[in-house]
PDB file of N, CA and C in Angstrom:
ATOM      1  N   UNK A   1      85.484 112.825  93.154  1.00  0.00           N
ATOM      2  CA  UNK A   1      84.609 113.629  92.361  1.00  0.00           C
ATOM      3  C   UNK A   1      83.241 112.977  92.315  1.00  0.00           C
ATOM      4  N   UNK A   2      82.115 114.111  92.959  1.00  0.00           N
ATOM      5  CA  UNK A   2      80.693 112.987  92.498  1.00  0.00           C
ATOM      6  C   UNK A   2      80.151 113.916  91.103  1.00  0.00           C
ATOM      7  N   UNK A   3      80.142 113.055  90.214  1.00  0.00           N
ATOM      8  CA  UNK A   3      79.244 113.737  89.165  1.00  0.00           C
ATOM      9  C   UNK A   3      77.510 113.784  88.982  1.00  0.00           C
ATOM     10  N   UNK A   4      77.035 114.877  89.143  1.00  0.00           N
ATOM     11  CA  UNK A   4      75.813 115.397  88.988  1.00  0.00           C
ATOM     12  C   UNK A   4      75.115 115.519  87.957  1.00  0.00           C
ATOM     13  N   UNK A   5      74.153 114.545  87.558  1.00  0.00           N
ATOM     14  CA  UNK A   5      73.601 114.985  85.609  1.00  0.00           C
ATOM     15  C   UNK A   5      72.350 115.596  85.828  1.00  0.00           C
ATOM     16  N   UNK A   6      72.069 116.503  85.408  1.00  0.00           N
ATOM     17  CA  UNK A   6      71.148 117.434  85.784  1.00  0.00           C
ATOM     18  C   UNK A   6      70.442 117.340  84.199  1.00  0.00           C
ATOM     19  N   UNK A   7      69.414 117.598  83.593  1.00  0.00           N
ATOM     20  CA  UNK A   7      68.326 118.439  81.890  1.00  0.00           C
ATOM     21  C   UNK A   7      68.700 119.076  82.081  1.00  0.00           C
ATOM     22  N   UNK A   8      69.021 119.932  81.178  1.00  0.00           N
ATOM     23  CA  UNK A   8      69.215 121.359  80.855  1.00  0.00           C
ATOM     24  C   UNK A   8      67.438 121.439  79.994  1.00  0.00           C
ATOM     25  N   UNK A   9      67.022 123.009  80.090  1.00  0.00           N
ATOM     26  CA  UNK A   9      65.604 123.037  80.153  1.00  0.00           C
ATOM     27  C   UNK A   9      65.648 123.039  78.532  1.00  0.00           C
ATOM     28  N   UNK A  10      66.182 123.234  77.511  1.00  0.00           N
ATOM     29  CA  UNK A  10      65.651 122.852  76.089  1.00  0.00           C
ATOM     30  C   UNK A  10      65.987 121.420  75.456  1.00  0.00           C
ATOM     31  N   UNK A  11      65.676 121.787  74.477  1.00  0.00           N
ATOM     32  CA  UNK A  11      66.134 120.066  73.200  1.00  0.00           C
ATOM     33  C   UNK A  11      66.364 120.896  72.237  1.00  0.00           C
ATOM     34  N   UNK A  12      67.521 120.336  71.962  1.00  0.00           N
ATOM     35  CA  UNK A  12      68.216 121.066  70.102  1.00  0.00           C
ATOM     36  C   UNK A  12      67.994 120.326  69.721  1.00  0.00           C
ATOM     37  N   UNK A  13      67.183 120.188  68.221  1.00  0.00           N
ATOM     38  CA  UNK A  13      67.266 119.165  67.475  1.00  0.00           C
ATOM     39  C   UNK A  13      66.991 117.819  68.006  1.00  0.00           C
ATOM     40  N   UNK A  14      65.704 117.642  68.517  1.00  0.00           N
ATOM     41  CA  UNK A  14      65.280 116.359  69.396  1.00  0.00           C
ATOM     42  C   UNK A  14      66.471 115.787  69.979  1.00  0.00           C
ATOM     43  N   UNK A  15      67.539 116.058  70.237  1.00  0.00           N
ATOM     44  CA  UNK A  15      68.632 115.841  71.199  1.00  0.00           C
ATOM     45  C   UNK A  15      68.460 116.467  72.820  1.00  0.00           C
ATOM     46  N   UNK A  16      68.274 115.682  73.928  1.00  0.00           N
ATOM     47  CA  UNK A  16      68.620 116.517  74.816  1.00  0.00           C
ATOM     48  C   UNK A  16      69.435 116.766  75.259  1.00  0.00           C
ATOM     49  N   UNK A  17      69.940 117.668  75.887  1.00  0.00           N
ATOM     50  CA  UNK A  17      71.475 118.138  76.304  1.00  0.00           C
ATOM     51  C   UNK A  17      71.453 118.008  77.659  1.00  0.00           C
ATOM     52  N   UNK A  18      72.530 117.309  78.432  1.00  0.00           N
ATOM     53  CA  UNK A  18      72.756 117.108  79.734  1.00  0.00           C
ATOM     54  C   UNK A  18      73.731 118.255  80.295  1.00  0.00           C
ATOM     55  N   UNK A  19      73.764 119.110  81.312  1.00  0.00           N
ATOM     56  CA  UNK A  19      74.905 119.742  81.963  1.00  0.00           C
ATOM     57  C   UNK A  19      75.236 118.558  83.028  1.00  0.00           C
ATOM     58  N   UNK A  20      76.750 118.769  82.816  1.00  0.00           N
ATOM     59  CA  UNK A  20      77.190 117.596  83.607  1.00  0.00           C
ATOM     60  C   UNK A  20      78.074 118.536  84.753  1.00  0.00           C
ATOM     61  N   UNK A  21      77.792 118.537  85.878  1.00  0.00           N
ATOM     62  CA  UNK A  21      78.571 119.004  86.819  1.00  0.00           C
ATOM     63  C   UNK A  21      78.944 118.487  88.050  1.00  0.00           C
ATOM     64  N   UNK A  22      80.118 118.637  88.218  1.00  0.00           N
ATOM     65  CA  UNK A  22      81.258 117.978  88.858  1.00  0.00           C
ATOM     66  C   UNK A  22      81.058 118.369  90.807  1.00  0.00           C
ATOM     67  N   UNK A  23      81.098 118.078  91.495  1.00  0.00           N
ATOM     68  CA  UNK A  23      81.103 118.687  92.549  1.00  0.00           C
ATOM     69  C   UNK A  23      82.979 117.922  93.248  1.00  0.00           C
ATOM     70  N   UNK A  24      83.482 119.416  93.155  1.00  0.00           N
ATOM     71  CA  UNK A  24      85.096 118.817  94.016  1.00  0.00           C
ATOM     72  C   UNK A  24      85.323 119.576  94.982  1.00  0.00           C
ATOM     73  N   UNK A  25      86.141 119.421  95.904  1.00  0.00           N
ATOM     74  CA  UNK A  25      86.471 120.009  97.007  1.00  0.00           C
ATOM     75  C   UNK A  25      88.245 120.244  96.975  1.00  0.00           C
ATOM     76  N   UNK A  26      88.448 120.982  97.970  1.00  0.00           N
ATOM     77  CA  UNK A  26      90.027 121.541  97.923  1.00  0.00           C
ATOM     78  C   UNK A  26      91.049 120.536  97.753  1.00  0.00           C
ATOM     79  N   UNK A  27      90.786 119.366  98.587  1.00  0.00           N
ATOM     80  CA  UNK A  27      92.003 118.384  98.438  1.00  0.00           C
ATOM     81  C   UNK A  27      91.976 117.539  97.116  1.00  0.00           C
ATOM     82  N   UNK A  28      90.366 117.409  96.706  1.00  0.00           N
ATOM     83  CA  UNK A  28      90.614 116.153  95.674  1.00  0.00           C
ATOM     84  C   UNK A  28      90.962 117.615  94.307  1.00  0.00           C
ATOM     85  N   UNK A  29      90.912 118.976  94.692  1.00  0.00           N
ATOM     86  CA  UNK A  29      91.279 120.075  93.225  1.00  0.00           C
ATOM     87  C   UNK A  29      92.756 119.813  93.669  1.00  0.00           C
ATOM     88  N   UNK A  30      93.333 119.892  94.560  1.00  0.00           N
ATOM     89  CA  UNK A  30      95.190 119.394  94.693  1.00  0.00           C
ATOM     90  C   UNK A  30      95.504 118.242  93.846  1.00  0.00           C
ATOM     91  N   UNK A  31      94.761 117.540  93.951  1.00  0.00           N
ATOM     92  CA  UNK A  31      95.156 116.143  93.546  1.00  0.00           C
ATOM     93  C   UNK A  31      94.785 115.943  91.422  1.00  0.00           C
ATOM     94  N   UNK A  32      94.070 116.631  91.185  1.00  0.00           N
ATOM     95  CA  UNK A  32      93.530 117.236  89.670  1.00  0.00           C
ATOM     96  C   UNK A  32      94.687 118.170  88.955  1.00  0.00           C
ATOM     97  N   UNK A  33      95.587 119.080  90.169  1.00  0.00           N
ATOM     98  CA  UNK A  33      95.966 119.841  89.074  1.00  0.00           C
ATOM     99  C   UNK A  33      97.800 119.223  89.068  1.00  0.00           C
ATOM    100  N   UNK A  34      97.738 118.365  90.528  1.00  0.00           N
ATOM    101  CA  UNK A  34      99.056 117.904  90.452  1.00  0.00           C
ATOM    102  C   UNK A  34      98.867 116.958  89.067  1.00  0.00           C
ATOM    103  N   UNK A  35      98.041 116.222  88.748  1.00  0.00           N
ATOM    104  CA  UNK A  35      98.245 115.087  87.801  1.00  0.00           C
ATOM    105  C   UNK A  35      97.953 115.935  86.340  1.00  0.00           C
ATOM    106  N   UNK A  36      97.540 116.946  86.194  1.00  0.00           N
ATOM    107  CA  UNK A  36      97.193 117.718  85.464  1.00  0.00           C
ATOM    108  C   UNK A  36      98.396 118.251  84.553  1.00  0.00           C
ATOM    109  N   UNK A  37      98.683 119.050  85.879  1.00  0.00           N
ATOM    110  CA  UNK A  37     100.368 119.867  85.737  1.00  0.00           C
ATOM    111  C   UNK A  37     101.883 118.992  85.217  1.00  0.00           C
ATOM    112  N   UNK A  38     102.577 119.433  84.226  1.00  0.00           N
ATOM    113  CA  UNK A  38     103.808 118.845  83.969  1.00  0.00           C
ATOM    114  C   UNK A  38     104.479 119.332  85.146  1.00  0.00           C
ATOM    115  N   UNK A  39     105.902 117.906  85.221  1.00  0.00           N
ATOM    116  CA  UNK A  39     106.791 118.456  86.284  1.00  0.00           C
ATOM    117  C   UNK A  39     107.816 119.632  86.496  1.00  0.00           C
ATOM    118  N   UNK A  40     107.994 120.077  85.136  1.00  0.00           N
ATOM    119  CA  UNK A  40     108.714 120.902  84.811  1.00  0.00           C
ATOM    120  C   UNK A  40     107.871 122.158  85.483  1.00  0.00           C
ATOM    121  N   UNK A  41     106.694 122.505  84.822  1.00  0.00           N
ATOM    122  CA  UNK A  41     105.879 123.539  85.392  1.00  0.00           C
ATOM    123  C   UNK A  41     106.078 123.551  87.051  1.00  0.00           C
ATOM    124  N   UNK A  42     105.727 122.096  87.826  1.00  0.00           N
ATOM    125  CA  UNK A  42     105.373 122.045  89.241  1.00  0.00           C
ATOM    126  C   UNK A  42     106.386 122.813  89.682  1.00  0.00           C
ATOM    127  N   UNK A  43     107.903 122.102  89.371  1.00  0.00           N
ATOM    128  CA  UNK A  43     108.848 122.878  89.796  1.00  0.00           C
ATOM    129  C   UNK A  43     109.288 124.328  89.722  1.00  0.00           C
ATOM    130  N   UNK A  44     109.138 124.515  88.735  1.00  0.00           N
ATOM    131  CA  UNK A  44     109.011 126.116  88.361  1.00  0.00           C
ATOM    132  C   UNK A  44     108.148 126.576  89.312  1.00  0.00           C
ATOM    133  N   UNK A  45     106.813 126.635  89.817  1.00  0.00           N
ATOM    134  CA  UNK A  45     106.285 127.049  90.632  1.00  0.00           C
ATOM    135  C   UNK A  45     106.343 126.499  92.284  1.00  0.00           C
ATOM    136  N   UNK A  46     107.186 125.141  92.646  1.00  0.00           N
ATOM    137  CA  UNK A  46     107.572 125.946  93.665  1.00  0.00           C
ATOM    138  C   UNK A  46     108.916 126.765  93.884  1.00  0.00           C
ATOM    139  N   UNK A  47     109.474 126.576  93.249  1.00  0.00           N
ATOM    140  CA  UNK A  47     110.605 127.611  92.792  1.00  0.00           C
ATOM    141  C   UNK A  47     110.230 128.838  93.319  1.00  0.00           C
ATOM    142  N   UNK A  48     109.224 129.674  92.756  1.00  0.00           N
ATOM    143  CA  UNK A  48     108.976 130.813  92.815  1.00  0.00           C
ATOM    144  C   UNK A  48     108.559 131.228  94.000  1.00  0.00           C
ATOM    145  N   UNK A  49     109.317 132.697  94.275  1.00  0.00           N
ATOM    146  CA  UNK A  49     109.283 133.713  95.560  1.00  0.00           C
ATOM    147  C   UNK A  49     107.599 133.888  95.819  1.00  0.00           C
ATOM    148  N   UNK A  50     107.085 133.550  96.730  1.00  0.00           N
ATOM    149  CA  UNK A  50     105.847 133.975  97.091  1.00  0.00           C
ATOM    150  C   UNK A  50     105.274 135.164  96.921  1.00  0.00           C
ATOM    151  N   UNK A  51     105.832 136.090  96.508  1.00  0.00           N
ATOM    152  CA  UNK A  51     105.560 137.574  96.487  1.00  0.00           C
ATOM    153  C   UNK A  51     105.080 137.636  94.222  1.00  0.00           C
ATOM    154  N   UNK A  52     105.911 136.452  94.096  1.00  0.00           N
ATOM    155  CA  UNK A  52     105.420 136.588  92.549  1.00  0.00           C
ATOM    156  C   UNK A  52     104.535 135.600  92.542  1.00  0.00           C
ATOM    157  N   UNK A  53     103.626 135.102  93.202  1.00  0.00           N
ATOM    158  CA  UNK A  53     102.653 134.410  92.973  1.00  0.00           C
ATOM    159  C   UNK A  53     101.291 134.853  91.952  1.00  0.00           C
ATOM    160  N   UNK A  54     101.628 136.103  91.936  1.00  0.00           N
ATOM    161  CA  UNK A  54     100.600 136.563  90.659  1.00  0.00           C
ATOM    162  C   UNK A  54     100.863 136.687  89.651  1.00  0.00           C
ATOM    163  N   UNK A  55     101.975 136.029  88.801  1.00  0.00           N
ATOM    164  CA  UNK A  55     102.120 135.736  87.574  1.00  0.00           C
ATOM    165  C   UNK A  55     101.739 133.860  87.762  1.00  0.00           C
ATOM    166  N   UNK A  56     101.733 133.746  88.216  1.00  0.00           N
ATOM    167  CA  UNK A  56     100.580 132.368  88.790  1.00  0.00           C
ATOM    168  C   UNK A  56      99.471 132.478  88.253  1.00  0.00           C
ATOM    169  N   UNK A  57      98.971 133.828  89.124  1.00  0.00           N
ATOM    170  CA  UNK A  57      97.448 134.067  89.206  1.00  0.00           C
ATOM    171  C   UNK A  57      96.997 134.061  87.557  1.00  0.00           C
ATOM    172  N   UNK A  58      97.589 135.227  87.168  1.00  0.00           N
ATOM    173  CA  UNK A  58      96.705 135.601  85.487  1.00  0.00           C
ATOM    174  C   UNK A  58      97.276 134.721  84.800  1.00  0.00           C
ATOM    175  N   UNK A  59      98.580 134.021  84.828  1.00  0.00           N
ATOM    176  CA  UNK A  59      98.221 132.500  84.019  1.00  0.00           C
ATOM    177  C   UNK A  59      97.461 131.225  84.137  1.00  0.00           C
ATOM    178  N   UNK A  60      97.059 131.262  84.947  1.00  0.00           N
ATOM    179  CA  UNK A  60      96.191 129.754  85.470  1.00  0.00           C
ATOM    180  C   UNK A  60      94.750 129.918  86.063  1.00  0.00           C
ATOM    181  N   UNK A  61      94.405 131.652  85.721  1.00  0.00           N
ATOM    182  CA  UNK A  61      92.874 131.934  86.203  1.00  0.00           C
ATOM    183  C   UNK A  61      91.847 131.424  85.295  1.00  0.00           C
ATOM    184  N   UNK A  62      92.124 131.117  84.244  1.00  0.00           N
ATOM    185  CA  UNK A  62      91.545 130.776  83.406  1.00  0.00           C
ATOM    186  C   UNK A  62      90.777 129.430  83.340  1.00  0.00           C
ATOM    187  N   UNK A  63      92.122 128.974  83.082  1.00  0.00           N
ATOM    188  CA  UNK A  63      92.556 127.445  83.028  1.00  0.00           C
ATOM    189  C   UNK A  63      92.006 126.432  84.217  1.00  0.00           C
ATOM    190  N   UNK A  64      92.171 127.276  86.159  1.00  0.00           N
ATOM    191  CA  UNK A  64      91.667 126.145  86.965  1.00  0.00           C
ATOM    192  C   UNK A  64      90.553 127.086  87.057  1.00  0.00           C
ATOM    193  N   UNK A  65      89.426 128.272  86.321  1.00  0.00           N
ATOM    194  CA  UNK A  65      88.298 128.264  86.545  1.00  0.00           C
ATOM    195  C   UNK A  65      87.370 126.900  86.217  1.00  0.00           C
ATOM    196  N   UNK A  66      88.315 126.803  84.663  1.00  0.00           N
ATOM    197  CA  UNK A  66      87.176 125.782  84.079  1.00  0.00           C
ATOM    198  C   UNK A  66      87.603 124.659  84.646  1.00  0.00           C
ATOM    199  N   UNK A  67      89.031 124.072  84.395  1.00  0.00           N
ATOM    200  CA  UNK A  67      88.793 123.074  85.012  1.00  0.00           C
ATOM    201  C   UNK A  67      88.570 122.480  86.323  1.00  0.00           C
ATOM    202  N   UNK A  68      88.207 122.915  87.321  1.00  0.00           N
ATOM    203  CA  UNK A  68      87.495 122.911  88.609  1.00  0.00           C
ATOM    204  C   UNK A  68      85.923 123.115  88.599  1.00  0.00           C
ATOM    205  N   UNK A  69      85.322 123.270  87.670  1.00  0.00           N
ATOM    206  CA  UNK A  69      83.954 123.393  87.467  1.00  0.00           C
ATOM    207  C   UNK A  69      83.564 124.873  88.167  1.00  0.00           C
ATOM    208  N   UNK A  70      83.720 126.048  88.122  1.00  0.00           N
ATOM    209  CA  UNK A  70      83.542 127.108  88.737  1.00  0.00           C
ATOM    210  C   UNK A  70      82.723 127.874  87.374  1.00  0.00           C
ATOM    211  N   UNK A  71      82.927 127.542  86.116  1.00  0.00           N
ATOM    212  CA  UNK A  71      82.402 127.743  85.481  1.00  0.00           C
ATOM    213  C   UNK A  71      81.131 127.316  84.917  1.00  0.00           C
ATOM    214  N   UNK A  72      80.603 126.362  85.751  1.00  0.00           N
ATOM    215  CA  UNK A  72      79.471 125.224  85.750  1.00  0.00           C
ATOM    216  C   UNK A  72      79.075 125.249  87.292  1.00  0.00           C
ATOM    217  N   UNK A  73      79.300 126.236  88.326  1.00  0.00           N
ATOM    218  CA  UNK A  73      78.907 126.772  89.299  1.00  0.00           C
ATOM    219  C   UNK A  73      79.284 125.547  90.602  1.00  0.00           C
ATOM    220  N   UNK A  74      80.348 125.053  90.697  1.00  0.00           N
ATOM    221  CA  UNK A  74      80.899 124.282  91.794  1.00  0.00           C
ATOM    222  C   UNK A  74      81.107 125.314  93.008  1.00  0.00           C
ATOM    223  N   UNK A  75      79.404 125.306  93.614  1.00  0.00           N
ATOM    224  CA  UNK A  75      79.382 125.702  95.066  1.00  0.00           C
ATOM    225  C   UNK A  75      80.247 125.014  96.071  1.00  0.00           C
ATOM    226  N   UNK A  76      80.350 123.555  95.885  1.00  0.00           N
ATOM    227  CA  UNK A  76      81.163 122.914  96.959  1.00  0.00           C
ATOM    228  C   UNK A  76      82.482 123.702  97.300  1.00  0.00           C
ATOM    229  N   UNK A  77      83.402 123.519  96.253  1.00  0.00           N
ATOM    230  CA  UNK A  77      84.488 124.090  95.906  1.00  0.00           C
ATOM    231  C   UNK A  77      84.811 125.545  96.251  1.00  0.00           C
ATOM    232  N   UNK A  78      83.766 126.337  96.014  1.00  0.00           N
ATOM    233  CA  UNK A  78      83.751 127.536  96.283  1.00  0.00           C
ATOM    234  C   UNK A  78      83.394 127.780  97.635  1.00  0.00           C
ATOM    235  N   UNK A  79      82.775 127.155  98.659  1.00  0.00           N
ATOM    236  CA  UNK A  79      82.411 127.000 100.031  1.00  0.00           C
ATOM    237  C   UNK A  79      83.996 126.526 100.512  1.00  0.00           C
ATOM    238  N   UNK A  80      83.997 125.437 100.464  1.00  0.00           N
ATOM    239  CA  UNK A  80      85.487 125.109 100.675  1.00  0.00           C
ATOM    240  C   UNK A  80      86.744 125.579 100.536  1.00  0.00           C
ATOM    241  N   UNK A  81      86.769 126.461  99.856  1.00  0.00           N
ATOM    242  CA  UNK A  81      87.853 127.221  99.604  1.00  0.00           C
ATOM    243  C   UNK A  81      87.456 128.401 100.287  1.00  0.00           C
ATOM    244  N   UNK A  82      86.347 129.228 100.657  1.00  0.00           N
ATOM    245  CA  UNK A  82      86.023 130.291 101.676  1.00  0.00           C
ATOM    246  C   UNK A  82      85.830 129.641 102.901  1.00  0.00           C
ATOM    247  N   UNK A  83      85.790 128.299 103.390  1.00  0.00           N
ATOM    248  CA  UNK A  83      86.242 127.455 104.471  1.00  0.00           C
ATOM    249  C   UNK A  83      87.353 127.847 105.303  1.00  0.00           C
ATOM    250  N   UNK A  84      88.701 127.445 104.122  1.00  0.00           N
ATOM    251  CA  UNK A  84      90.221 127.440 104.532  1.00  0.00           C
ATOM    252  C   UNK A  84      90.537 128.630 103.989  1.00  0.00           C
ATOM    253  N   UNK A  85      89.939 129.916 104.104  1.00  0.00           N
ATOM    254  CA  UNK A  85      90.643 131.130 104.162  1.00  0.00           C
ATOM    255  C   UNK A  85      89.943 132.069 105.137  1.00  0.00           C
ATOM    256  N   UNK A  86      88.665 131.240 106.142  1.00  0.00           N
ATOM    257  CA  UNK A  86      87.754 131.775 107.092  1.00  0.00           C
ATOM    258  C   UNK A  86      86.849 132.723 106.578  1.00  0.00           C
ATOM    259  N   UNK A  87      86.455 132.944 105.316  1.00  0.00           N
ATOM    260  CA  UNK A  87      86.207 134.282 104.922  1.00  0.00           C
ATOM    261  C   UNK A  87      84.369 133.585 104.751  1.00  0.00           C
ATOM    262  N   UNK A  88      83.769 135.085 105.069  1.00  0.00           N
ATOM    263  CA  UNK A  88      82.443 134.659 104.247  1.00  0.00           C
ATOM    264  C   UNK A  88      82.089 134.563 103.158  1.00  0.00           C
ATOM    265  N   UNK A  89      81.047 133.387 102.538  1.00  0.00           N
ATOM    266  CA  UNK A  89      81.051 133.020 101.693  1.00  0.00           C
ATOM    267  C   UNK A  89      80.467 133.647 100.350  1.00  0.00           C
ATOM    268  N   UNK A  90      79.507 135.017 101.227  1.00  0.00           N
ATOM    269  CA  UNK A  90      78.495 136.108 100.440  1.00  0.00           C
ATOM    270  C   UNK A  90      79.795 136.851  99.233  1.00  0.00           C
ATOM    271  N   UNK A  91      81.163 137.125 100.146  1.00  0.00           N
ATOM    272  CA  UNK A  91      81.257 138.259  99.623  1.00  0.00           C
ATOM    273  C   UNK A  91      83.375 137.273  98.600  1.00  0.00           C
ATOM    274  N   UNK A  92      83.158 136.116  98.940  1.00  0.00           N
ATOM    275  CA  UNK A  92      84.024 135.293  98.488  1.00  0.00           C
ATOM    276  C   UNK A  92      83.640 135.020  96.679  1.00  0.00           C
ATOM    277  N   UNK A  93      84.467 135.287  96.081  1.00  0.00           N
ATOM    278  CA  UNK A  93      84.881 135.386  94.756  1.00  0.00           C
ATOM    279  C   UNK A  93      84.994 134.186  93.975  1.00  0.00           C
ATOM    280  N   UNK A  94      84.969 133.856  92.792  1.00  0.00           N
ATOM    281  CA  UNK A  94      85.234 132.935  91.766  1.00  0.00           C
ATOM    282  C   UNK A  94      87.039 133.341  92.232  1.00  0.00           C
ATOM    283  N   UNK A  95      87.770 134.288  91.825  1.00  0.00           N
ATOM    284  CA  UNK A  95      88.880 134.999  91.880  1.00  0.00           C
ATOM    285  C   UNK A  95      89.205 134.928  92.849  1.00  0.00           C
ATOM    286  N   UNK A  96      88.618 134.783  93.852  1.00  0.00           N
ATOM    287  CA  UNK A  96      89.271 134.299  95.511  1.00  0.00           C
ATOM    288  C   UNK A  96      89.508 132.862  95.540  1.00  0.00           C
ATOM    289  N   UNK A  97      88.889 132.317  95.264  1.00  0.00           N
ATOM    290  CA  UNK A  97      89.057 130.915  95.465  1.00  0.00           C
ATOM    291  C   UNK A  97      89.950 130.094  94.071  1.00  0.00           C
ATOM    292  N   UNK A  98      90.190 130.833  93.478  1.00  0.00           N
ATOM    293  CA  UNK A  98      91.229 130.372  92.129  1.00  0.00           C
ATOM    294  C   UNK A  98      93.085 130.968  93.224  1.00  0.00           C
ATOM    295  N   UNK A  99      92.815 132.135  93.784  1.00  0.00           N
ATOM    296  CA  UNK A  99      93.995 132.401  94.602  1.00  0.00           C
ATOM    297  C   UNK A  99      94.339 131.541  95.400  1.00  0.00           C
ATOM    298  N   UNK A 100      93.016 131.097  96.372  1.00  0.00           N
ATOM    299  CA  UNK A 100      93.150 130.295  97.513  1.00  0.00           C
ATOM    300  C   UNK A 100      93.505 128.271  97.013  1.00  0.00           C
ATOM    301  N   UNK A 101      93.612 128.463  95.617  1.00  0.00           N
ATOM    302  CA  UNK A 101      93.958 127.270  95.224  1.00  0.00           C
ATOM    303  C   UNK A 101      94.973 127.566  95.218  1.00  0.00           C
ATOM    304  N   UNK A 102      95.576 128.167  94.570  1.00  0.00           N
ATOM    305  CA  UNK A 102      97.206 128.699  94.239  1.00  0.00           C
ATOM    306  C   UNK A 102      98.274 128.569  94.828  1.00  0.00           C
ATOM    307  N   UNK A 103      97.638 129.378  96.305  1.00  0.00           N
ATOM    308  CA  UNK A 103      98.635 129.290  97.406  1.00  0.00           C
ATOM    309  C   UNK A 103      98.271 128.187  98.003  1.00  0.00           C
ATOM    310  N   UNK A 104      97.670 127.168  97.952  1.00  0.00           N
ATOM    311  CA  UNK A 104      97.563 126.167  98.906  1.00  0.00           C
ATOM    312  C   UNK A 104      98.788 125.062  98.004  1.00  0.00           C
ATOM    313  N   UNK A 105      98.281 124.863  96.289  1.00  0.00           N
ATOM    314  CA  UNK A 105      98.959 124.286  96.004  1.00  0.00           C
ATOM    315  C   UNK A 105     100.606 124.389  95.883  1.00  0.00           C
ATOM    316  N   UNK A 106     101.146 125.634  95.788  1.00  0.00           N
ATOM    317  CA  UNK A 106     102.038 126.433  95.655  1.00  0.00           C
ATOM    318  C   UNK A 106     102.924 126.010  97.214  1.00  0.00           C
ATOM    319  N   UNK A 107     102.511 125.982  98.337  1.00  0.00           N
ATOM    320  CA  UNK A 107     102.452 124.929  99.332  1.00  0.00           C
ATOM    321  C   UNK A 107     102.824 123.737  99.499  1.00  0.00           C
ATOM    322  N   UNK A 108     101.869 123.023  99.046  1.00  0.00           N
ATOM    323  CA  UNK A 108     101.931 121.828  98.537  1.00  0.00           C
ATOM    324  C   UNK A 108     103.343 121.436  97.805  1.00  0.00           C
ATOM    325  N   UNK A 109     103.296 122.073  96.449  1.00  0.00           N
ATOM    326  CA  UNK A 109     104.687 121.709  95.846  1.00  0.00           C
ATOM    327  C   UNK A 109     105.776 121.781  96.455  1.00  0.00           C
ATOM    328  N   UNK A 110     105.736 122.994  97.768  1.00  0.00           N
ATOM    329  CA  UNK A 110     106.533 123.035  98.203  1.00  0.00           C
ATOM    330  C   UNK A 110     107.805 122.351  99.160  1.00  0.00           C
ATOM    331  N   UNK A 111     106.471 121.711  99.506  1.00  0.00           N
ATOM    332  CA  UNK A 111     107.156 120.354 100.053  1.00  0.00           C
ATOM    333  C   UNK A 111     107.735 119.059  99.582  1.00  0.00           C
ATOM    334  N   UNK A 112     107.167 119.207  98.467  1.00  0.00           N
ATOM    335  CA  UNK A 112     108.017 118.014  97.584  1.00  0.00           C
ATOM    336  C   UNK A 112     108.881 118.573  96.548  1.00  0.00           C
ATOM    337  N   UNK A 113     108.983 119.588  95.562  1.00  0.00           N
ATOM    338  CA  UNK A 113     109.670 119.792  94.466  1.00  0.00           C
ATOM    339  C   UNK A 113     110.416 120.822  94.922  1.00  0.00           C
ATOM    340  N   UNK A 114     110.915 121.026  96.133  1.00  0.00           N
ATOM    341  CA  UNK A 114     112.141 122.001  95.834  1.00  0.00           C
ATOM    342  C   UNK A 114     113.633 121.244  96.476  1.00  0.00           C
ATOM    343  N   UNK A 115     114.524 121.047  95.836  1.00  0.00           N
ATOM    344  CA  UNK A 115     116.007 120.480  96.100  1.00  0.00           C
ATOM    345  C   UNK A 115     116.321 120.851  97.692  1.00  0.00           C
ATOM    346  N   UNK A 116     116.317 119.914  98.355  1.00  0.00           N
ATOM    347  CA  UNK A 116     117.804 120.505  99.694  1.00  0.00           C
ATOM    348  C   UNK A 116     118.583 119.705  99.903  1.00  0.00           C
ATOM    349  N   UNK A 117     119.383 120.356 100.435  1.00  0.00           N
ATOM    350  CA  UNK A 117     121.164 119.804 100.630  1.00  0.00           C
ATOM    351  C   UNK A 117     120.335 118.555 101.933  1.00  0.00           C
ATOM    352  N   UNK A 118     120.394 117.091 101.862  1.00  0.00           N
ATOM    353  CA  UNK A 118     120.781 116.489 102.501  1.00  0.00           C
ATOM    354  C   UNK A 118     121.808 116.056 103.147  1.00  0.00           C
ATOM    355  N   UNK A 119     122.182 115.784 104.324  1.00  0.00           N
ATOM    356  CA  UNK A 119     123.845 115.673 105.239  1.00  0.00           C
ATOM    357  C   UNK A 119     123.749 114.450 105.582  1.00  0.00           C
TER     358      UNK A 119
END
């Protein structure tokens, strides 16, 4: 994560206020929501049939807007994530790239948290 301290253009109360924004990219947002996420949750989601991945979606749209900085305008993140889905970047979404986390991580878990029969 490189953090960016930018003025914000007023002063409240002879205080100035800093926006602090984060610049992350796809692998180090994997690595944020695995340590983020309980294991119980992880598993539960890779558990789940790919086709219900959108009860994913409207629970956690919220949640990895902000915490991914998308709400504090993390272009990186949002480039990067219209990167690894080839798409252009004009017409690529806040809402696209909260999906394109989803299924990557959803992926991800997949390879580690689901049980198989070893022989």
């Amino acid at each position: 994560m490189i953090f960016d301290r930018q003025p914000r253009h007023h002063i409240h109360d002879g205080i100035e206020f800093f926006l602090i924004r984060f610049h992350l990219y796809l692998n180090a947002c994997m690595d944020l929501l695995y340590q983020d996420i309980p294991l119980k949750t992880r598993t539960f989601m890779a558990r789940l049939e790919p086709t219900d991945i959108s009860v994913l979606y409207f629970t956690f749209l919220d949640y990895i807007r902000h915490r991914v900085g998308f709400d504090t305008e993390n272009k990186s993140l949002l480039q990067d994530c219209a990167d690894f889905e080839s798409m252009d970047d004009t017409d690529f979404t806040i809402e696209d790239a909260v999906m394109v986390i989803l299924k990557k991580f959803k992926r991800e878990l997949e390879k580690d948290h689901i049980l198989r029969v070893i022989q």
